[in-house]
N, C-alpha and C. Protein backbone atom coordinates (compact mmCIF):
# COMPACT_ATOMS: atom_id res chain seq x y z
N UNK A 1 25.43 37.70 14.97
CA UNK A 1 25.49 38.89 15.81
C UNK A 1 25.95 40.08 14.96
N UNK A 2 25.51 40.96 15.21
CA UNK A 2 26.12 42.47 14.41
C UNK A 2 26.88 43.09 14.99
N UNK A 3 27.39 43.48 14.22
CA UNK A 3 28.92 43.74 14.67
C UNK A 3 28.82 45.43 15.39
N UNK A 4 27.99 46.14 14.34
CA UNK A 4 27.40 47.52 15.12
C UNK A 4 26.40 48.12 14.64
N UNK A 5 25.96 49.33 14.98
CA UNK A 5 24.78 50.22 15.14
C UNK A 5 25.06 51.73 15.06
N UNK A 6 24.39 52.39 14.02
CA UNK A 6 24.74 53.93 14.14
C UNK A 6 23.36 54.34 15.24
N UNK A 7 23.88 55.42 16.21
CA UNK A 7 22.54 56.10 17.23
C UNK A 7 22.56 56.88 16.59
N UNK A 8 21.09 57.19 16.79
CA UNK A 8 20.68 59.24 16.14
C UNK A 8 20.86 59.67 17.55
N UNK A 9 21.66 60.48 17.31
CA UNK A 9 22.27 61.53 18.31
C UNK A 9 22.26 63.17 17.51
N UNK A 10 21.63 63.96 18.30
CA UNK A 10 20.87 65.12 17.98
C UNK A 10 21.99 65.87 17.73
N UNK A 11 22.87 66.51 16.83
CA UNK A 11 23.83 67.26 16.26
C UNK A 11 25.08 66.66 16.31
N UNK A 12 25.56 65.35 16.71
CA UNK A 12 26.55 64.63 16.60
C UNK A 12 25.83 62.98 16.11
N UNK A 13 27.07 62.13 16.25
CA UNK A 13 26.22 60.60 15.68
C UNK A 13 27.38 59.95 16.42
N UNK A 14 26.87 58.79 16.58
CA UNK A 14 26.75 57.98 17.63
C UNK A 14 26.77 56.75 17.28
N UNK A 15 27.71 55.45 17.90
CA UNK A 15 28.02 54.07 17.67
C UNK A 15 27.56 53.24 18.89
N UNK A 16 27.02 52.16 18.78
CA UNK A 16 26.93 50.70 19.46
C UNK A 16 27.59 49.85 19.11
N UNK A 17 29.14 49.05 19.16
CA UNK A 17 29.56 48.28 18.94
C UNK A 17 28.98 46.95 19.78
N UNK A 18 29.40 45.70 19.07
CA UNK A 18 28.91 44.61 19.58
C UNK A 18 30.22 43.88 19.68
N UNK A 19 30.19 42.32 20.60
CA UNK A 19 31.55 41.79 20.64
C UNK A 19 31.08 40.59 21.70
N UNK A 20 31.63 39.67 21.24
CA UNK A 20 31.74 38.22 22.47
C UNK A 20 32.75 39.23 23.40
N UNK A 21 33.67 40.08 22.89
CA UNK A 21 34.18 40.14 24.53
C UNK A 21 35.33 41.39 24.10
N UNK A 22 35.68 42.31 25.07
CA UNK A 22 36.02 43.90 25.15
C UNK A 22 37.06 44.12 23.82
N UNK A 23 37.62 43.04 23.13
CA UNK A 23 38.43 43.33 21.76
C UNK A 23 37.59 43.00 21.28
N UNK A 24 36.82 42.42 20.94
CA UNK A 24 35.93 42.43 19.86
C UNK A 24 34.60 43.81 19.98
N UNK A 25 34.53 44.23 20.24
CA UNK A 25 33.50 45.51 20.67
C UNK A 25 34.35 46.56 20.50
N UNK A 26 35.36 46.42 20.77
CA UNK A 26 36.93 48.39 20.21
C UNK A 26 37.16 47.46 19.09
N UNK A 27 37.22 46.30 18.30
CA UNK A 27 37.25 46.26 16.90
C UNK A 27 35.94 46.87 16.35
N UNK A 28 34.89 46.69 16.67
CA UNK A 28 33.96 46.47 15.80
C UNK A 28 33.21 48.46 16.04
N UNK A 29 34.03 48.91 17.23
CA UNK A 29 33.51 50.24 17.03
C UNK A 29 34.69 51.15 15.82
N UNK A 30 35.89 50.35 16.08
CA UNK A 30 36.88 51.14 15.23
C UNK A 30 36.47 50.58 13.70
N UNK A 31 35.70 49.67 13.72
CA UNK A 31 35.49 49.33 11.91
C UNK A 31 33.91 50.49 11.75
N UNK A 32 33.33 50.56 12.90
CA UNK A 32 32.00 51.49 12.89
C UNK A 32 32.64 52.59 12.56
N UNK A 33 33.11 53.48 12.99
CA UNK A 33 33.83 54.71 13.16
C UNK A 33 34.51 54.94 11.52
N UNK A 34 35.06 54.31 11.32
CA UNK A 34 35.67 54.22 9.81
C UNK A 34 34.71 54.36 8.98
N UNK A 35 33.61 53.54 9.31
CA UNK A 35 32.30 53.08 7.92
C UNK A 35 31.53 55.04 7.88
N UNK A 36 32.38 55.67 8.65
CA UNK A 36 31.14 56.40 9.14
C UNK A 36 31.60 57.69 8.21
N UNK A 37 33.28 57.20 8.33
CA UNK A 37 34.34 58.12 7.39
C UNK A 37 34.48 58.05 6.29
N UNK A 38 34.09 56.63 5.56
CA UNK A 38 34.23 56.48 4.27
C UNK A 38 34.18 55.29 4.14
N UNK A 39 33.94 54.61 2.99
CA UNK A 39 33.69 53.16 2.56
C UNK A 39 34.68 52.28 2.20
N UNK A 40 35.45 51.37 3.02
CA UNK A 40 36.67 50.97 3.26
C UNK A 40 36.78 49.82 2.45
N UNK A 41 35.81 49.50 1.74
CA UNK A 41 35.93 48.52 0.59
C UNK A 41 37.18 47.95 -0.66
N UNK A 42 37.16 49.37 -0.81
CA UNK A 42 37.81 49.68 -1.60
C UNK A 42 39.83 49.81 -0.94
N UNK A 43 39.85 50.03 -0.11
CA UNK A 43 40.98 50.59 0.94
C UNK A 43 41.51 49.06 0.71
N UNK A 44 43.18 49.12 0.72
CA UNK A 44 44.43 47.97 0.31
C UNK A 44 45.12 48.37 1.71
N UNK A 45 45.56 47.18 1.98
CA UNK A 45 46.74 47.15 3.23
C UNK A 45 47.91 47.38 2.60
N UNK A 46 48.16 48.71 2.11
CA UNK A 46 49.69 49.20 2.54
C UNK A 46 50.71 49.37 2.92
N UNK A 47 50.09 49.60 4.26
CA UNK A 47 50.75 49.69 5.70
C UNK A 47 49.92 49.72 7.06
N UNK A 48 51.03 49.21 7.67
CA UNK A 48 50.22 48.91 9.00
C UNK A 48 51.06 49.83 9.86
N UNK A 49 49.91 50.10 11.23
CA UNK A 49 50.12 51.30 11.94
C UNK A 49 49.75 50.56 13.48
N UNK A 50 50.85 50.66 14.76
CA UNK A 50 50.91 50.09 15.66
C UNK A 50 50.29 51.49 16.60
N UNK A 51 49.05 50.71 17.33
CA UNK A 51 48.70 52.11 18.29
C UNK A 51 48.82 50.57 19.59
N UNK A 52 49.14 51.84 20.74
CA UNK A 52 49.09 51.54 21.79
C UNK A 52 48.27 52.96 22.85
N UNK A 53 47.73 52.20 23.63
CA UNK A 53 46.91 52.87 24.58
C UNK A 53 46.55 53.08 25.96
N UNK A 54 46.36 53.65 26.94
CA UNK A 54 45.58 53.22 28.18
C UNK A 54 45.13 54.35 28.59
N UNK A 55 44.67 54.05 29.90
CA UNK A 55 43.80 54.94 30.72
C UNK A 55 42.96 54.23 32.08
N UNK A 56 42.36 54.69 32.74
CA UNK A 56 42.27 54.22 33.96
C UNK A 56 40.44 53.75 34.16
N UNK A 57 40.02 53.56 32.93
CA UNK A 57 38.62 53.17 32.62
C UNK A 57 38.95 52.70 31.83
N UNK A 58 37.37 51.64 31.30
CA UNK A 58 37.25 50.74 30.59
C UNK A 58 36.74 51.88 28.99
N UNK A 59 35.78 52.80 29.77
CA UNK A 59 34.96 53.62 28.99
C UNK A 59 36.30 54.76 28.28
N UNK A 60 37.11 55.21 29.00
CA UNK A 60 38.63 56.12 28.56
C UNK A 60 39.00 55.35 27.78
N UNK A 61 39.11 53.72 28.10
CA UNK A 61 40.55 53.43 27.16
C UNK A 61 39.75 53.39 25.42
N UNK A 62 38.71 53.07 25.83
CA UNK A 62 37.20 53.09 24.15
C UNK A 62 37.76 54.38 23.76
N UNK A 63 37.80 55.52 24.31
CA UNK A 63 37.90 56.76 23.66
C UNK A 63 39.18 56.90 23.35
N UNK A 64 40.20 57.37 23.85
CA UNK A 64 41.66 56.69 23.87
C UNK A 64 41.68 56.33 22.56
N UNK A 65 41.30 55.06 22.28
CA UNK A 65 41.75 54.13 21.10
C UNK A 65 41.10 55.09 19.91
N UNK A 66 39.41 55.20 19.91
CA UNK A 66 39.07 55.98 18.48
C UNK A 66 39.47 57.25 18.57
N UNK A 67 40.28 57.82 19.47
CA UNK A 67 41.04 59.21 19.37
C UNK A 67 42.41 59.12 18.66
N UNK A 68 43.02 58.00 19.03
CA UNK A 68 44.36 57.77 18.24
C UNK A 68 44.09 57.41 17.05
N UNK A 69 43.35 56.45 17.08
CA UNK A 69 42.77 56.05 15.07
C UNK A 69 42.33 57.18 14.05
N UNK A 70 41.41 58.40 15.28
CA UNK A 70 41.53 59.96 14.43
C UNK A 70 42.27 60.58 14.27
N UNK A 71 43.66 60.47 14.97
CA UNK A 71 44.64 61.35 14.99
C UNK A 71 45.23 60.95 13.41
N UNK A 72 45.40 59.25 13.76
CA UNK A 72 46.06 58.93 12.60
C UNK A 72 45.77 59.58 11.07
N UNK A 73 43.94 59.45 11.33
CA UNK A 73 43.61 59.84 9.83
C UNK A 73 44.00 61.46 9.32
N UNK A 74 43.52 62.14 10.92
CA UNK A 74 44.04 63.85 11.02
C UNK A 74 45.29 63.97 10.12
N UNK A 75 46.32 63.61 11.07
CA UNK A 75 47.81 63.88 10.73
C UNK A 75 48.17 63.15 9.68
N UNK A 76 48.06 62.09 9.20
CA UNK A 76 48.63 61.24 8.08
C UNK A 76 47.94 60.78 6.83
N UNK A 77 45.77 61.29 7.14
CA UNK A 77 45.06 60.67 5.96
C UNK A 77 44.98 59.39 6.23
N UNK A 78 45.49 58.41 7.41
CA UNK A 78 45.34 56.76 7.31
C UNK A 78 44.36 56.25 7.77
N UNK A 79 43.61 55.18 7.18
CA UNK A 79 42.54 54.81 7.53
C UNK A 79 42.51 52.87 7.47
N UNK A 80 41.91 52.70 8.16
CA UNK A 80 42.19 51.15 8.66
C UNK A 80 41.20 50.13 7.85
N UNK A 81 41.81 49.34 7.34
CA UNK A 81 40.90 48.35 6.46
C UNK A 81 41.01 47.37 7.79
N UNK A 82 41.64 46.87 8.16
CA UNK A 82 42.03 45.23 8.88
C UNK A 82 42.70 45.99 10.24
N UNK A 83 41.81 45.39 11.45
CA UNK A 83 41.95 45.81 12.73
C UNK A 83 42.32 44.91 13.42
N UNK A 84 43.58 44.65 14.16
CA UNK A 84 43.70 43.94 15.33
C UNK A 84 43.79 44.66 16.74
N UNK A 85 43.78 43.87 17.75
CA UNK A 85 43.67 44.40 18.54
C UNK A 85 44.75 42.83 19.22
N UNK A 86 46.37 43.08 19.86
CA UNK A 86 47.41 42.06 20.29
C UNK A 86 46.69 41.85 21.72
N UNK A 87 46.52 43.15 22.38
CA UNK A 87 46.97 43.05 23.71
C UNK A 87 45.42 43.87 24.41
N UNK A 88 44.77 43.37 25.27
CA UNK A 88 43.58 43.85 26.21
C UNK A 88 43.75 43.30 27.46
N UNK A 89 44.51 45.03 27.93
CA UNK A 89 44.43 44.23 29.46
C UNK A 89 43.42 45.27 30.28
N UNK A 90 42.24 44.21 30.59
CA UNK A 90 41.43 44.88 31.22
C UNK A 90 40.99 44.58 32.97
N UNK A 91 42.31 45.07 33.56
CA UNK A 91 42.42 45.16 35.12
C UNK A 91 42.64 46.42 35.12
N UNK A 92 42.12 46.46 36.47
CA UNK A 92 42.30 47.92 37.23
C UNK A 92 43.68 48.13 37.80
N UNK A 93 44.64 49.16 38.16
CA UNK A 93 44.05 50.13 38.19
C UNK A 93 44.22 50.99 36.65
N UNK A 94 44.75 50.38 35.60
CA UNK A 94 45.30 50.79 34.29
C UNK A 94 44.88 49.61 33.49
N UNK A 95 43.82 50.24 32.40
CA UNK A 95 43.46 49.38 31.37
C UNK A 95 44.49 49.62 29.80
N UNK A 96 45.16 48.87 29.24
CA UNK A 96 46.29 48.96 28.37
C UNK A 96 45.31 47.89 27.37
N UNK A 97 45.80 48.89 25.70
CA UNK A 97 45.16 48.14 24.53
C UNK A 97 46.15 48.44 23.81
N UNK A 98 46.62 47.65 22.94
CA UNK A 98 47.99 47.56 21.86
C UNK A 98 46.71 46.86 20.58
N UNK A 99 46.88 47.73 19.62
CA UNK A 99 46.46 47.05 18.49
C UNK A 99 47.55 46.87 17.31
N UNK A 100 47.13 46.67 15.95
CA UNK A 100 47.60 47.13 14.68
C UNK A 100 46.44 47.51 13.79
N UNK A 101 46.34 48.04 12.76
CA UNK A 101 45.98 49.11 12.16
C UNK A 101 46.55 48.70 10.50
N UNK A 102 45.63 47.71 9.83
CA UNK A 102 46.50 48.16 8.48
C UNK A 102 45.71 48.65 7.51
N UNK A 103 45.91 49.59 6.39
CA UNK A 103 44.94 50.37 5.73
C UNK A 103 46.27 51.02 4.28
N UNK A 104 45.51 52.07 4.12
CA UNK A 104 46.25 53.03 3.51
C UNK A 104 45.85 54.36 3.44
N UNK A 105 46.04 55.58 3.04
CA UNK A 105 45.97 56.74 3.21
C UNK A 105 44.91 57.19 2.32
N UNK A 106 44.36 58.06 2.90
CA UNK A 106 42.89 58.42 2.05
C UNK A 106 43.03 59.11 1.08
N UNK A 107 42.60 58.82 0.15
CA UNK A 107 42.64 59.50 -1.38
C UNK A 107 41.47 59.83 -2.41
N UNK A 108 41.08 61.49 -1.94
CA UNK A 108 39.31 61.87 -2.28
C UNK A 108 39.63 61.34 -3.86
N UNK A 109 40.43 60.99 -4.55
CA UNK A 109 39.95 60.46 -6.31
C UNK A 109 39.85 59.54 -6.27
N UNK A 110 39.81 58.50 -5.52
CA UNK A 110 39.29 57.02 -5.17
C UNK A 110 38.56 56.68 -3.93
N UNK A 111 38.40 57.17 -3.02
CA UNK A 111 37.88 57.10 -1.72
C UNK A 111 36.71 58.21 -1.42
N UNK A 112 35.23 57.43 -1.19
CA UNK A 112 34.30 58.43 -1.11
C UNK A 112 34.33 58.78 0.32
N UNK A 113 34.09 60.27 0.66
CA UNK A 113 34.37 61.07 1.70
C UNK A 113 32.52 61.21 2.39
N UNK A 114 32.79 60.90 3.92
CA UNK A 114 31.75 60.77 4.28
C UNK A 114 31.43 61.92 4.72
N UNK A 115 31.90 61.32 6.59
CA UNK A 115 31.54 62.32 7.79
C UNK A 115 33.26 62.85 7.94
N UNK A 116 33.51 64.18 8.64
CA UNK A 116 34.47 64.50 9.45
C UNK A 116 34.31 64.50 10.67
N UNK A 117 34.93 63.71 10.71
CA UNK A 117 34.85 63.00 12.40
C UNK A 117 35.71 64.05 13.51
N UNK A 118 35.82 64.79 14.23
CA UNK A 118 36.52 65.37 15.12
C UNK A 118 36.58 65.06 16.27
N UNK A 119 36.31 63.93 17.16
CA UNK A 119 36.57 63.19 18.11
C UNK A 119 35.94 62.59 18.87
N UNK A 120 36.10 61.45 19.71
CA UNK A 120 35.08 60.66 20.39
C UNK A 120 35.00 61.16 21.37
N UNK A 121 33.83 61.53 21.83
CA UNK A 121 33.63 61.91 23.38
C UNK A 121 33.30 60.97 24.76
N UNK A 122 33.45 61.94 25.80
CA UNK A 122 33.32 60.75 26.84
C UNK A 122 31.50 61.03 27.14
N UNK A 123 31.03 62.04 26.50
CA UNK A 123 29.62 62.29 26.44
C UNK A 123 28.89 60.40 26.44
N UNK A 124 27.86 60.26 27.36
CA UNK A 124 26.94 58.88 27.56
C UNK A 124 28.03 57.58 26.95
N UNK A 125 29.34 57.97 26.91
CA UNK A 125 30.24 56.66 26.39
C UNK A 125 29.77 55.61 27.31
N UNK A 126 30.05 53.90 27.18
CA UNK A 126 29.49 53.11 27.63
C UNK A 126 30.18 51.72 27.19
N UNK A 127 30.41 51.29 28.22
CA UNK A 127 31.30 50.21 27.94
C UNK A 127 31.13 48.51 28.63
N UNK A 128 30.14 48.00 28.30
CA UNK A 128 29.50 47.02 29.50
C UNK A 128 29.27 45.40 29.25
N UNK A 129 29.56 44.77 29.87
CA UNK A 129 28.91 43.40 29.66
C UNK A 129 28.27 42.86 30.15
N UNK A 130 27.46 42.20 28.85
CA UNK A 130 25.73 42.37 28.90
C UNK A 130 25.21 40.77 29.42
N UNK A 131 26.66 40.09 29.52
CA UNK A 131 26.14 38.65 29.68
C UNK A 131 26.68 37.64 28.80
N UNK A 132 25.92 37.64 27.50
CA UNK A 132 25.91 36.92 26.16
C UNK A 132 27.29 37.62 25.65
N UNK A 133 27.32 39.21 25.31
CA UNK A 133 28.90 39.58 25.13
C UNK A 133 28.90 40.76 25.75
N UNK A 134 29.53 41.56 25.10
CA UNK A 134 29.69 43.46 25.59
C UNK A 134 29.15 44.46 24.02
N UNK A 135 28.54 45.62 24.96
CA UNK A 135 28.34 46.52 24.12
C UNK A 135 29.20 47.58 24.56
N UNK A 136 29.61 48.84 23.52
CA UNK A 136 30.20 49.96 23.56
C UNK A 136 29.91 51.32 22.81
N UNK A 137 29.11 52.02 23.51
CA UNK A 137 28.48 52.96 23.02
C UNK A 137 29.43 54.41 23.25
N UNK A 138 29.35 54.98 21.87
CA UNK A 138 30.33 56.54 22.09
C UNK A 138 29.73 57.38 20.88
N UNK A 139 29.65 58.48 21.56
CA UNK A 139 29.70 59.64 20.63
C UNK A 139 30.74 60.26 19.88
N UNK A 140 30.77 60.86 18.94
CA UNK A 140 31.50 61.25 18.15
C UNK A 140 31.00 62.61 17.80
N UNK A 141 32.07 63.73 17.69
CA UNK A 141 31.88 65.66 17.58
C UNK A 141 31.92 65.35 16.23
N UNK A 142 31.48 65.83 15.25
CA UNK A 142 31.30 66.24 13.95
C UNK A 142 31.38 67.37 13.37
């Protein structure tokens, strides 16, 4: 199974994550989202960075999460090699996601610089299960 998919999206760009099930699909969009920032190959676990999250959708708490993972890179340069995700609680009326985050801080003399990402939108976001697993589709401002 693949893990994700870039959409052509007409002046912004756009992810399909894949997943047996709703942590595996916000991993595999937060490793999309990264690939999109720069090539994490190279990126050493440093340090690890505890995000916690919610919101009152399944489709919010998706944005939520790659909004805090941008903040991180915004404010601090950190970028995530190794994604967990502890805690998915996906009941109503409050969906709550606790991950960790370990990476290190971006550094243009070793780290090739992609896209600037400026935030995930709730634009056609999409958050669904398909049966076999879940997909999660979001846009991203550029």
């Amino acid at each position: 199974m693949k893990t994700f998919e870039v959409l052509d999206v007409s002046g912004d760009i756009g992810l399909r994550a894949y997943g047996k099930d709703v942590r595996e699909a916000f991993i595999n969009a937060a490793a999309g989202m990264y690939s999109l920032i720069t090539d994490t190959a190279n990126f050493m676990d440093e340090k690890s960075v505890f995000v916690t999250v919610e919101n009152d959708s399944l489709e919010g708490l998706l944005v939520a999460w790659l909004n805090e993972l941008i903040f991180q890179f915004d404010a601090y340069g950190f970028i995530g090699k190794h994604i967990e995700i502890s805690d998915c609680q996906v009941k109503s009326p409050i969906y709550i996601l606790k991950g960790c985050i370990s990476g290190e801080e971006f550094d243009a003399a070793r780290h090739e610089s992609k896209l600037l990402i400026k935030a995930a939108t709730y634009h056609d976001v999409r958050v669904e299960n398909k049966g076999d697993g879940w997909e999660a589709d979001v846009i991203f401002d550029i």
